[in-house]
N, C-alpha and C. Protein backbone atom coordinates (compact mmCIF):
# COMPACT_ATOMS: atom_id res chain seq x y z
N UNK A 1 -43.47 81.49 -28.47
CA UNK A 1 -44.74 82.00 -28.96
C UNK A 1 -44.87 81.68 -30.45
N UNK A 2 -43.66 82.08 -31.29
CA UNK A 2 -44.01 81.72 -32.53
C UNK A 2 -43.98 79.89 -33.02
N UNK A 3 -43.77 79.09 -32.22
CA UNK A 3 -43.57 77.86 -32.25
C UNK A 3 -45.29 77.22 -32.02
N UNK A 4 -45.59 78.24 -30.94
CA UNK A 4 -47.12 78.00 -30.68
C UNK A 4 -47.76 78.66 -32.24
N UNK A 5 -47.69 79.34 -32.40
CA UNK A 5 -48.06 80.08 -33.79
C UNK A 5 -48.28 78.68 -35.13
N UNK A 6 -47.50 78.95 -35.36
CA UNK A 6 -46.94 77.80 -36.29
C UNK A 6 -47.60 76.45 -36.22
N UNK A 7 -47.65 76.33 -35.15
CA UNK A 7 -48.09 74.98 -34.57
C UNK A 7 -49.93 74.93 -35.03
N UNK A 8 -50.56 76.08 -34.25
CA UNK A 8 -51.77 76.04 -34.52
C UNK A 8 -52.18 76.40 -36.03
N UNK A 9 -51.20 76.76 -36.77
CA UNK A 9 -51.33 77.36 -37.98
C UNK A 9 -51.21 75.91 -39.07
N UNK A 10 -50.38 75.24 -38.68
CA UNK A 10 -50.13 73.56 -38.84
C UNK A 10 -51.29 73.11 -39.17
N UNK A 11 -52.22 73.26 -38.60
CA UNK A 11 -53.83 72.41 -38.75
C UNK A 11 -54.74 73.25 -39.75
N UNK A 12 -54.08 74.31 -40.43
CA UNK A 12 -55.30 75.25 -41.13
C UNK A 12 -55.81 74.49 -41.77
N UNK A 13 -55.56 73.07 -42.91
CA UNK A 13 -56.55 72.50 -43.22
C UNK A 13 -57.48 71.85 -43.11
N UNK A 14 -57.46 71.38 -42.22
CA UNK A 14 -58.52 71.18 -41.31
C UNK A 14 -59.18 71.91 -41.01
N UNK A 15 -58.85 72.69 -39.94
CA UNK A 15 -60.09 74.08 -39.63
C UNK A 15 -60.63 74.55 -40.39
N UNK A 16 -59.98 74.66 -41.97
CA UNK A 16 -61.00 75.05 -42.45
C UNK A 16 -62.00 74.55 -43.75
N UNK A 17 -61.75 73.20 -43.09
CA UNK A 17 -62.47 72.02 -43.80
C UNK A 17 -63.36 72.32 -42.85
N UNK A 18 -63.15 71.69 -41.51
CA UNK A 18 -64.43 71.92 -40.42
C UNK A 18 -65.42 73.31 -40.42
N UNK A 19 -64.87 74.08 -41.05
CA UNK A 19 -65.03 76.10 -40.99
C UNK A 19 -66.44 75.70 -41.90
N UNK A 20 -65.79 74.67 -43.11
CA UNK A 20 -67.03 74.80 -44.43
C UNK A 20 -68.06 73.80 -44.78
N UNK A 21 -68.32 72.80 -43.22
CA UNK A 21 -69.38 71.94 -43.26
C UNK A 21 -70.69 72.96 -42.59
N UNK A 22 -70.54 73.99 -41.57
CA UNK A 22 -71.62 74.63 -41.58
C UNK A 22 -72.49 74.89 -42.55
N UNK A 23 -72.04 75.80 -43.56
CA UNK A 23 -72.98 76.26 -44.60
C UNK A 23 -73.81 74.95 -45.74
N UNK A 24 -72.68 74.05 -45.67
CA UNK A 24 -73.53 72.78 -46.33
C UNK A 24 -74.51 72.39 -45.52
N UNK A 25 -74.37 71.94 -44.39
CA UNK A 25 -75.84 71.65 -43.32
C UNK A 25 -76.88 72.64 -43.69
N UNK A 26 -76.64 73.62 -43.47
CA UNK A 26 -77.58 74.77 -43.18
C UNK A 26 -78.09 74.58 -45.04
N UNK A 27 -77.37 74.46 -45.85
CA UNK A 27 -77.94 74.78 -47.45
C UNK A 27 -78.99 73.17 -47.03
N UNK A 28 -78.32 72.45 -46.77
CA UNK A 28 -79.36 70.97 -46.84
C UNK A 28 -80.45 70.89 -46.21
N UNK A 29 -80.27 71.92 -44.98
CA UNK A 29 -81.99 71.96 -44.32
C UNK A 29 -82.81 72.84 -45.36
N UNK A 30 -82.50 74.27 -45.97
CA UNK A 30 -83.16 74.86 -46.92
C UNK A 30 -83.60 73.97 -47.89
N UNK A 31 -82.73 73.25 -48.48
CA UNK A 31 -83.33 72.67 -49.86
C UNK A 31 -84.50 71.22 -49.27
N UNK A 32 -84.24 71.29 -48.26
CA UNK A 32 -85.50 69.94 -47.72
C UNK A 32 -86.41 70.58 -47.15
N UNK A 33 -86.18 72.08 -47.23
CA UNK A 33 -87.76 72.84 -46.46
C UNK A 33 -88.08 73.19 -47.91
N UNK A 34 -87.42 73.76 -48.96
CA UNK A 34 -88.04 73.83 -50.37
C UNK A 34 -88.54 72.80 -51.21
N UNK A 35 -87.95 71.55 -50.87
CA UNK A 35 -88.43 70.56 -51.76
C UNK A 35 -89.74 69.98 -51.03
N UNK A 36 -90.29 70.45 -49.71
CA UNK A 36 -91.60 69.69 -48.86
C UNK A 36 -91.04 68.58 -48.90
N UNK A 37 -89.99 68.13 -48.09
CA UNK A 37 -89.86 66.49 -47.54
C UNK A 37 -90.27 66.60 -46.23
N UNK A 38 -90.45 65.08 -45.88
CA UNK A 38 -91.03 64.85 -44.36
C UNK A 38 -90.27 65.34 -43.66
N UNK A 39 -90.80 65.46 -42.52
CA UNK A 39 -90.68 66.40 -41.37
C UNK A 39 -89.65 65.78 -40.61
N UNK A 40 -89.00 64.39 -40.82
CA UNK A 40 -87.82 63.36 -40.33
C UNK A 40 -86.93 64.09 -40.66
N UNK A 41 -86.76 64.39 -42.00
CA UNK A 41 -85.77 65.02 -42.67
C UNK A 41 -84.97 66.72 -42.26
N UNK A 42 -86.24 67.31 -42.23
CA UNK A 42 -85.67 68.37 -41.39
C UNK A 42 -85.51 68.14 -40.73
N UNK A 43 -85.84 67.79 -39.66
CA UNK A 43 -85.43 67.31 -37.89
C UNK A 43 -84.04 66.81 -38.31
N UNK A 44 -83.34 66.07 -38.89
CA UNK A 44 -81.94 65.32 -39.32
C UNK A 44 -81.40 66.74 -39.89
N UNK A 45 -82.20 67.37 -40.33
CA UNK A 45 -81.11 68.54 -40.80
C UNK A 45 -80.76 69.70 -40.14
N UNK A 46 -81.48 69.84 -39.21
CA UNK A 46 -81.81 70.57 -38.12
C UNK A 46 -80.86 70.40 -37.50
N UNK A 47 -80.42 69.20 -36.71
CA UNK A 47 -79.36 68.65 -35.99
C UNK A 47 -78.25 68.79 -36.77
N UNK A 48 -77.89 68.73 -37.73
CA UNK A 48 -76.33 68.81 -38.53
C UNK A 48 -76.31 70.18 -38.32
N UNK A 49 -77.36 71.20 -38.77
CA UNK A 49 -77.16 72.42 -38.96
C UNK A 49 -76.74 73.08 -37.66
N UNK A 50 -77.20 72.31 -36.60
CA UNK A 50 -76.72 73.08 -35.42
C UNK A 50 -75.10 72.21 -34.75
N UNK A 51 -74.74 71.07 -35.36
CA UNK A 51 -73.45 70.76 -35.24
C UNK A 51 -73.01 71.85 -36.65
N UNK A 52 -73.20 72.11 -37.20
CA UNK A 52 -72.14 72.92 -38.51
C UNK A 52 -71.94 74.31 -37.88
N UNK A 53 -73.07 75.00 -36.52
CA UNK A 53 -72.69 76.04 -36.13
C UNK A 53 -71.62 75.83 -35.00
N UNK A 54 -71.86 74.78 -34.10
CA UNK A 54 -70.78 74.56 -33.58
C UNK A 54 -69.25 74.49 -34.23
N UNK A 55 -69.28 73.78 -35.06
CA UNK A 55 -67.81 73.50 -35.45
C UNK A 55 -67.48 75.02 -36.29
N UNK A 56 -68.35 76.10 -36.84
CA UNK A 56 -68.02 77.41 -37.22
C UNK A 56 -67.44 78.21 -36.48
N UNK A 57 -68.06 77.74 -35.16
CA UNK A 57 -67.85 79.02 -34.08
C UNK A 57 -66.38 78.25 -33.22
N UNK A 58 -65.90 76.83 -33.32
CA UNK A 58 -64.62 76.45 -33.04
C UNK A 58 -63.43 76.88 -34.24
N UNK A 59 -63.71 76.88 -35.36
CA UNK A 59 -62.97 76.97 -36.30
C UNK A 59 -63.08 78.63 -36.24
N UNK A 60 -63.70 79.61 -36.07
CA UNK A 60 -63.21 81.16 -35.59
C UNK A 60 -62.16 81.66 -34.54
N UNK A 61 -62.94 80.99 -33.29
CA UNK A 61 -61.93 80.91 -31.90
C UNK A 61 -60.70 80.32 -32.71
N UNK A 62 -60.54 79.02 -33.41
CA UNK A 62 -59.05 78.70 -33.31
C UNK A 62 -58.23 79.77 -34.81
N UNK A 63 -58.98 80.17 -35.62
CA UNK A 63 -58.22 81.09 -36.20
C UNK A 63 -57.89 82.20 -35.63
N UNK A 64 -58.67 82.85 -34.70
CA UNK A 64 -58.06 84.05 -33.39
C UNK A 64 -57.18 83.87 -33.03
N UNK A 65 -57.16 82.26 -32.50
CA UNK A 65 -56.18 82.15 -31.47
C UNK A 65 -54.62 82.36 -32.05
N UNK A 66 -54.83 81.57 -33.14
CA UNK A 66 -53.10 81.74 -34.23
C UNK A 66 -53.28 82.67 -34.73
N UNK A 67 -53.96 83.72 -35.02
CA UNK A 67 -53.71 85.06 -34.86
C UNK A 67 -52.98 86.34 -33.95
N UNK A 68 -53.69 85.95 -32.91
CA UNK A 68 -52.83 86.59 -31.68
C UNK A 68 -51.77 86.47 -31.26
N UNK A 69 -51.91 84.96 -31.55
CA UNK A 69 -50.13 84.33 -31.33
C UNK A 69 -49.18 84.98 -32.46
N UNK A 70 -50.17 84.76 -33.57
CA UNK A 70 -49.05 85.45 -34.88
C UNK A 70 -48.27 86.93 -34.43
N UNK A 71 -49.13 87.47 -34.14
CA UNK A 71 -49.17 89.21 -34.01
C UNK A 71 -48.21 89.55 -32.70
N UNK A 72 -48.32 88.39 -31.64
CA UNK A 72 -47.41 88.45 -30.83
C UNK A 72 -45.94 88.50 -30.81
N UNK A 73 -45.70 87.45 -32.23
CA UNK A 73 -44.29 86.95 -32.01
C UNK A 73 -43.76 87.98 -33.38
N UNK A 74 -44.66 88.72 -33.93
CA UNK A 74 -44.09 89.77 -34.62
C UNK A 74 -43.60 90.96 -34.00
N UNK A 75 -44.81 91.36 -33.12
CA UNK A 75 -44.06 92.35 -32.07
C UNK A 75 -43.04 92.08 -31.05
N UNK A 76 -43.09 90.92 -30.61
CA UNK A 76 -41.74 90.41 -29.95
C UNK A 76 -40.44 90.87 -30.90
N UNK A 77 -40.53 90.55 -31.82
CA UNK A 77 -39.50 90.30 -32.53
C UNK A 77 -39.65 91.55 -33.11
N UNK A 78 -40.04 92.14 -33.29
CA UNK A 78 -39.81 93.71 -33.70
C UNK A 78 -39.17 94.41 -32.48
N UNK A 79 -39.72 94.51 -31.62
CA UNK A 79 -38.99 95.10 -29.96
C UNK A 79 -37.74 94.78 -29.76
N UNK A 80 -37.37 93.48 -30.68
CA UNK A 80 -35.88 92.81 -30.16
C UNK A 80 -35.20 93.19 -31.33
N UNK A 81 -35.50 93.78 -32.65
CA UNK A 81 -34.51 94.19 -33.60
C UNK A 81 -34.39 95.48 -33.38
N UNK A 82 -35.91 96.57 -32.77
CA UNK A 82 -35.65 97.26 -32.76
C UNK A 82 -35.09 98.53 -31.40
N UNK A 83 -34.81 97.40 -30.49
CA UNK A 83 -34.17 97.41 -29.43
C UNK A 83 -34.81 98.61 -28.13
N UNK A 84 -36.33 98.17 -28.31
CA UNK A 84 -37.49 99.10 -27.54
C UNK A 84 -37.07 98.31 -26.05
């Protein structure tokens, strides 16, 4: 379990590189609905913004996931020192 831990914990930079392209999409459609650009433009930003929610809502699930795992192999290993 803690090998799985570790493992998914291995990639945090990434995830949370991927975690922090959402909010840039989403700031780039605002500033092209504030600046009145053509309507191409939002539509292009529109689409990133809804890939930046995707990859938010993968980069949550996978920090859960090495979470649980974390929390697992602490209580494992607490039960086994403390001989529950």
């Amino acid at each position: 379990i803690a090998m799985a831990a570790v493992g998914m914990l291995s990639t945090l930079g990434v995830t949370l590189a991927t975690d922090a392209y959402g909010p840039v999409a989403d700031n780039a459609g605002g500033i092209a609905e504030m600046a009145e650009l053509e309507h191409r433009v939002r539509e292009t930003t529109d689409a990133l913004d809804a890939l930046g929610n995707t990859t938010a809502a993968t980069g949550k699930g996978f920090a859960i996931g090495s979470a649980v795992l974390t929390a697992l192999s602490l209580l494992a290993v607490f039960k086994d020192k403390a001989g529950i």
